[in-house]
Structure formats: C-alpha cells, structure tokens
Protein backbone atom coordinates (compact mmCIF):
# COMPACT_ATOMS: atom_id res chain seq x y z
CA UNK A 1 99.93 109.13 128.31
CA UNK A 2 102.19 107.47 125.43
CA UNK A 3 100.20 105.28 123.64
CA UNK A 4 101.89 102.64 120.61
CA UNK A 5 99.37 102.39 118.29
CA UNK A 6 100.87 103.92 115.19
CA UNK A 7 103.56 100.74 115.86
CA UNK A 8 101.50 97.88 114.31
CA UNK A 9 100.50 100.38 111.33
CA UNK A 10 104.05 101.01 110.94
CA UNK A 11 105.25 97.71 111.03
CA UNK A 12 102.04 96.21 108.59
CA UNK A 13 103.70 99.25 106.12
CA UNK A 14 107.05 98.18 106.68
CA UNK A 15 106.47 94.32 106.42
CA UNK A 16 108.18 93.61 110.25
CA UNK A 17 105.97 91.09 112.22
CA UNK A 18 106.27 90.43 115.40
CA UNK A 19 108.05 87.30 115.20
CA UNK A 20 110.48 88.61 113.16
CA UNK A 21 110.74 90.83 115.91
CA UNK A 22 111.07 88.22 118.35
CA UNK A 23 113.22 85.97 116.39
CA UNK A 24 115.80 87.86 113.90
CA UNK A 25 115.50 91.36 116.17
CA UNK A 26 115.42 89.26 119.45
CA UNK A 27 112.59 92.10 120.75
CA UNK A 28 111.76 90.21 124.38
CA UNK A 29 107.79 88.82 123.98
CA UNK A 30 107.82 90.82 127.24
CA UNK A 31 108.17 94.40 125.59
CA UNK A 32 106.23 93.46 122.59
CA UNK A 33 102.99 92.90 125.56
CA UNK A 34 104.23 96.03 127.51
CA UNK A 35 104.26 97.76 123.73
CA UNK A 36 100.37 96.12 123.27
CA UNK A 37 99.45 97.21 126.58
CA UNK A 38 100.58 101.06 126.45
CA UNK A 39 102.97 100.56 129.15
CA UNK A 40 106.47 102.06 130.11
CA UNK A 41 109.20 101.01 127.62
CA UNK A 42 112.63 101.84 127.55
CA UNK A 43 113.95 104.50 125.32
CA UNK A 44 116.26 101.70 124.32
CA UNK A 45 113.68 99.84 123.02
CA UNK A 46 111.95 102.80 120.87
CA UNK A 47 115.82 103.79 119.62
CA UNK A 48 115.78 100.00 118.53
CA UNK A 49 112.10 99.62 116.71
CA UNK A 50 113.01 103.10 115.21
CA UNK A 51 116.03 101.25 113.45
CA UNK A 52 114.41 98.24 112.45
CA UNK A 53 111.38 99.94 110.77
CA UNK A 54 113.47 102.96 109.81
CA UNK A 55 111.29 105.27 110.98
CA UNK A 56 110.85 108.07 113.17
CA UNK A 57 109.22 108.18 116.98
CA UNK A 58 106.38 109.66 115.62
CA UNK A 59 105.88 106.76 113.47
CA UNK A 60 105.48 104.18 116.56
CA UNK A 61 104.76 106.13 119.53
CA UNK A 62 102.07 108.97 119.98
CA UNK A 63 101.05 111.24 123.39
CA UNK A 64 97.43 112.03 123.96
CA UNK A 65 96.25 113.54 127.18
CA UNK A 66 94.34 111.40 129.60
C-alpha cells in the first residue's frame, strides 16, 4: 500500500500549502482528497508535486505492507 504521509511534512518544510496548490499549481481539490485519503494517484500528479516541492518520491510518497 502507498501511503502520502511524508507529503504534508514535505510541504510544511518547503512552505507549499495546499491552496497554493490549488490556486498558483492548479492541483484539482480532487487529488489533494485522493492524496489525504491514500488513494490511487497518477504518476502525473507525483512527477508534478515532485517539481513543485523539489523533492524526490521518497519525500511525498512511502510503501508499507498491509
């Protein structure tokens, strides 16, 4: 199972809220909940996040066994 919790650590260190997200990086509301959720996102969207935060998958995303 991927799980997104390392995001909203990575974003508080990077200073990137959500809205800013939403509104200068026009991230859909939608795959900021599927993000919250821990549920399928594209690749697109990690490439993306990976950009704005200039960071690494590791730094967003994580796997952990069920």
């Amino acid at each position: 199972m991927i799980v997104y919790d390392r995001l909203w650590g990575t974003m508080k260190e990077k200073g990137v809220s959500q809205y800013a997200l939403i509104k200068k990086y026009k991230i859909s509301t939608g795959q900021l909940d599927r993000l919250r959720k821990n549920e399928n996102v594209s690749t697109h969207t990690l490439d993306l996040l990976c950009s704005i935060l200039n960071c690494s998958l590791e730094d967003i995303a994580e796997y952990k066994e069920k």
